[in-house]
C-alpha atoms as a PDB file:
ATOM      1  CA  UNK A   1       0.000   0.000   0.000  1.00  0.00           C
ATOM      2  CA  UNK A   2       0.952   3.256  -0.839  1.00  0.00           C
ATOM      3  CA  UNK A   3      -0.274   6.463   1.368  1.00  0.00           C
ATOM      4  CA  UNK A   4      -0.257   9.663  -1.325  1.00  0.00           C
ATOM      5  CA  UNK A   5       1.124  12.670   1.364  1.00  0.00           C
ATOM      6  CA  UNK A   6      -0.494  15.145  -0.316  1.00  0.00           C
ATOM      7  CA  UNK A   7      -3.886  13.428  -0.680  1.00  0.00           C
ATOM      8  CA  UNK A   8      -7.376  14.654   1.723  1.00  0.00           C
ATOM      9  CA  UNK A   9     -10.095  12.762   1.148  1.00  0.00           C
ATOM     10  CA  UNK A  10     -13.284  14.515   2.890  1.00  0.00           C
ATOM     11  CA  UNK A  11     -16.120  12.185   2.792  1.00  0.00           C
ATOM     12  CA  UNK A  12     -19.554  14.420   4.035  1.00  0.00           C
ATOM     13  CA  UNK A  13     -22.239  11.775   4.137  1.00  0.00           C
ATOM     14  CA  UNK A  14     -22.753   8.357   5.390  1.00  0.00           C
ATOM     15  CA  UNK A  15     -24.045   7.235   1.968  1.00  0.00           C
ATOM     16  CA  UNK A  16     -23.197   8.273  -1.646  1.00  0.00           C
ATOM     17  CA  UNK A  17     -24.827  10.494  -4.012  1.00  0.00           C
ATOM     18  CA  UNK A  18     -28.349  11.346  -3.616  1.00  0.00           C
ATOM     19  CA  UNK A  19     -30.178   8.567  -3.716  1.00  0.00           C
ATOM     20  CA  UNK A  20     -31.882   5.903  -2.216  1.00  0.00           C
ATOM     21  CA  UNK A  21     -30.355   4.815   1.226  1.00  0.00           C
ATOM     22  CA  UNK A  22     -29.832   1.561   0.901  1.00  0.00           C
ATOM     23  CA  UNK A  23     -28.273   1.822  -2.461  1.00  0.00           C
ATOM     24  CA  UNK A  24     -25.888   5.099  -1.463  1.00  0.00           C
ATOM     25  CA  UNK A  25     -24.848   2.832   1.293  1.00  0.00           C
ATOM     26  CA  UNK A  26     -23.769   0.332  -1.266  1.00  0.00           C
ATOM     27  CA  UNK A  27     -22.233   2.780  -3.561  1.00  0.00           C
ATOM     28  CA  UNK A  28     -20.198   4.520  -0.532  1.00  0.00           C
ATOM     29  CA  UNK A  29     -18.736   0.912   0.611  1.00  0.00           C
ATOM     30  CA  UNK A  30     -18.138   0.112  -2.779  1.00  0.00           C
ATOM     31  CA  UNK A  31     -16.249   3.578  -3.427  1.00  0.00           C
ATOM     32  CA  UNK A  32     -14.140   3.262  -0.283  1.00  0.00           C
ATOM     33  CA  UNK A  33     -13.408  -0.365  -1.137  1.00  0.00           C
ATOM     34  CA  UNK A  34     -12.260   0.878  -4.937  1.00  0.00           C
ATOM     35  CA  UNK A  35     -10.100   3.381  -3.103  1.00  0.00           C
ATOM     36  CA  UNK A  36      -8.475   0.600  -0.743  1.00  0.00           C
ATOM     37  CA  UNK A  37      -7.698  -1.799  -3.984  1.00  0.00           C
ATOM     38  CA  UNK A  38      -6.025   0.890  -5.782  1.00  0.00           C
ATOM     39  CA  UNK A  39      -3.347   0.642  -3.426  1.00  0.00           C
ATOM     40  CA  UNK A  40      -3.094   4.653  -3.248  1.00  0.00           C
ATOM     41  CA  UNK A  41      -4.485   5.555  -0.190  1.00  0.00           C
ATOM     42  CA  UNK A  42      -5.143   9.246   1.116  1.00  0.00           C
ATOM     43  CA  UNK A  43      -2.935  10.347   3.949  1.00  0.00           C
ATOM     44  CA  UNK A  44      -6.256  11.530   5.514  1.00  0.00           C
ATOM     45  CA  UNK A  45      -9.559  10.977   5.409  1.00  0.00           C
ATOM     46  CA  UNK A  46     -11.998  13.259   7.370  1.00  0.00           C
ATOM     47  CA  UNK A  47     -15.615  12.904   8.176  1.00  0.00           C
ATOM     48  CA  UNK A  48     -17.966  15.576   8.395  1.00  0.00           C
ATOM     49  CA  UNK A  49     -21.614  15.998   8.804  1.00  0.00           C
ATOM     50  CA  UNK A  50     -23.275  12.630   8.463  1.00  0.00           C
ATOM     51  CA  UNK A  51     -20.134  10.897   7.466  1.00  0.00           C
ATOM     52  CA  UNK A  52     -19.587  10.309  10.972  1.00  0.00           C
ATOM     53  CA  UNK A  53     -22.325   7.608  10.911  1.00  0.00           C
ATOM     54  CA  UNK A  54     -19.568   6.049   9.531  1.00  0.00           C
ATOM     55  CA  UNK A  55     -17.340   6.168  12.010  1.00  0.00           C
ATOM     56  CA  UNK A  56     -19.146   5.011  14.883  1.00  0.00           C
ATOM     57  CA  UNK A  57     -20.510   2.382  16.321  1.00  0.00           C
ATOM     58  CA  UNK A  58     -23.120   0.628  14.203  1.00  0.00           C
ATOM     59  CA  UNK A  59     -21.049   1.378  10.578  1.00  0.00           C
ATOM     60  CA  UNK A  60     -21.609  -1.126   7.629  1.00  0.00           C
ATOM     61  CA  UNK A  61     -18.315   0.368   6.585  1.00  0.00           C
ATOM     62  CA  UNK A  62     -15.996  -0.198   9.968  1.00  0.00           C
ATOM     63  CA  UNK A  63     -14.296  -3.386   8.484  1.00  0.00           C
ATOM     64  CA  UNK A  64     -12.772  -1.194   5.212  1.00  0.00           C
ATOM     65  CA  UNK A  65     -12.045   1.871   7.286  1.00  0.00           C
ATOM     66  CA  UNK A  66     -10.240  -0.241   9.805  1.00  0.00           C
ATOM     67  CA  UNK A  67      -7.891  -1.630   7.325  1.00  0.00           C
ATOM     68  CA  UNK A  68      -7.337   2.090   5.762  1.00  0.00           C
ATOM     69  CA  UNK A  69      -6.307   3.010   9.709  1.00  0.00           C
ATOM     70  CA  UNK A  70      -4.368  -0.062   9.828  1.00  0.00           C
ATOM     71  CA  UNK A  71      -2.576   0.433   6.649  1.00  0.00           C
ATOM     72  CA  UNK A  72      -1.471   4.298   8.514  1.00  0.00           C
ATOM     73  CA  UNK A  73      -4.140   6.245   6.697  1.00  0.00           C
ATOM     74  CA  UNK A  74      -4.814   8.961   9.613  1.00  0.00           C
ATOM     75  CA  UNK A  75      -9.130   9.209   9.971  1.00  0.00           C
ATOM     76  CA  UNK A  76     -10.820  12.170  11.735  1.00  0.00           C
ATOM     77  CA  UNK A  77     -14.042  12.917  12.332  1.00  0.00           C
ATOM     78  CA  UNK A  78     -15.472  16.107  12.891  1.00  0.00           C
ATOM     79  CA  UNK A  79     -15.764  16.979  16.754  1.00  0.00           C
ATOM     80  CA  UNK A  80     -19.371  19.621  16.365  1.00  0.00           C
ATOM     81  CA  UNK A  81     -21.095  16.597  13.716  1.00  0.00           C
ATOM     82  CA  UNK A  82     -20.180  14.159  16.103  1.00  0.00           C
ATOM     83  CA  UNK A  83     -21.800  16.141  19.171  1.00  0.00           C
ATOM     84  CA  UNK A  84     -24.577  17.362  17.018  1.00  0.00           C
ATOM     85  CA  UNK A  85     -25.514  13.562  16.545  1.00  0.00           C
ATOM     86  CA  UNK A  86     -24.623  12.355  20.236  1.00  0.00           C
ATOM     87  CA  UNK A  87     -22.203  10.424  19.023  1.00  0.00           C
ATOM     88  CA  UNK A  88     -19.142  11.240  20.708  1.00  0.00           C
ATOM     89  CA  UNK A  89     -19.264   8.274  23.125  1.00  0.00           C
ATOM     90  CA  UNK A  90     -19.224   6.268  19.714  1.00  0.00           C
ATOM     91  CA  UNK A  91     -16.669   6.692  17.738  1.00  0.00           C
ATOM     92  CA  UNK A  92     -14.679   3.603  17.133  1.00  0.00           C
ATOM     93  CA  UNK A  93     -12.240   4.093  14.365  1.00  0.00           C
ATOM     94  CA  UNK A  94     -10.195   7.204  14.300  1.00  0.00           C
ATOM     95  CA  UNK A  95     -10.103  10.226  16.661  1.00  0.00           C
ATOM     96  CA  UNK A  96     -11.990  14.229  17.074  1.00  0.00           C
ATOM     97  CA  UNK A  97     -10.752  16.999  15.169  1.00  0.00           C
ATOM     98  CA  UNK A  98     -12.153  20.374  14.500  1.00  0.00           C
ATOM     99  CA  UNK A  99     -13.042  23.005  11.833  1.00  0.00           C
ATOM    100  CA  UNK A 100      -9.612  24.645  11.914  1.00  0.00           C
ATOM    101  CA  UNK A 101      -7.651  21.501  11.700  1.00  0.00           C
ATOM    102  CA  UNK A 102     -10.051  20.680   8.955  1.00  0.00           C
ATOM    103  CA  UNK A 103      -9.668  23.723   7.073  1.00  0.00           C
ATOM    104  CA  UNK A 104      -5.859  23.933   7.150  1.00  0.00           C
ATOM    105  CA  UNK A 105      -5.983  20.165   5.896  1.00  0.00           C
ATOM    106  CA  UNK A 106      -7.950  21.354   2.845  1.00  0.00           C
ATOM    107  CA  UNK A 107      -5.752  24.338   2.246  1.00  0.00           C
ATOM    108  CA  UNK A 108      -2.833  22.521   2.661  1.00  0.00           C
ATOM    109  CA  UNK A 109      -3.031  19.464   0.817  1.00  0.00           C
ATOM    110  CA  UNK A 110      -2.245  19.135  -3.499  1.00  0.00           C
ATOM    111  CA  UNK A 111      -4.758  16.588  -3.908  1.00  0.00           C
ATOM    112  CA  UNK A 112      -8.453  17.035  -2.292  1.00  0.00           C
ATOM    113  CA  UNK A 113     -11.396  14.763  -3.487  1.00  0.00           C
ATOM    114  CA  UNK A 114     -14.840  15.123  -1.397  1.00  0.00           C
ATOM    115  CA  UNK A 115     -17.411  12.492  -1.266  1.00  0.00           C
END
């Protein structure tokens, strides 16, 4: 696996695109999982909004963010979406960060793709 140091990724929902729930769910697993194969992982990966879903408990996408974490890919999830929900007590892959962090991240990095 190679981590890309100048690659964010910002994922800002727990499902992709706007569709159906069930099948956005698919599409976001299947997204991440296209990411993990291509063996070019983002440094980063940050959560926002409902995103967060899917990093806490409960997440039909814990196994494939696990092995992004694993693999040294660093995952954050937004400290306000994740109080907004009441779901600080649940977050189970990755640690808090905050709008300022967040924003230097996306001014920072070369490469920035949001989901």
């Amino acid at each position: 696996m190679k981590i890309e140091k100048e690659f964010l990724l910002i994922i800002k929902s727990s499902i992709f695109g706007d569709s159906e729930p069930d099948l956005g769910e698919k599409l976001m697993k299947s997204m991440l999982t296209m990411f993990w194969e291509s063996e070019s992982l983002p440094a980063r990966i940050i959560f926002m909004t409902s995103g967060i879903f899917l990093t806490t408990n409960n997440s039909y996408a814990e196994e494939i963010l696990k092995k992004f974490q694993e693999a040294g890919v660093t995952i954050l999830s937004c400290g306000t979406c994740l109080e907004y929900y009441d779901r600080k007590d649940r977050l189970i892959i990755g640690s808090e960060t905050n709008m300022k962090d967040s924003v230097r991240a996306m001014l920072e990095f070369k490469k920035v793709v949001t989901l």
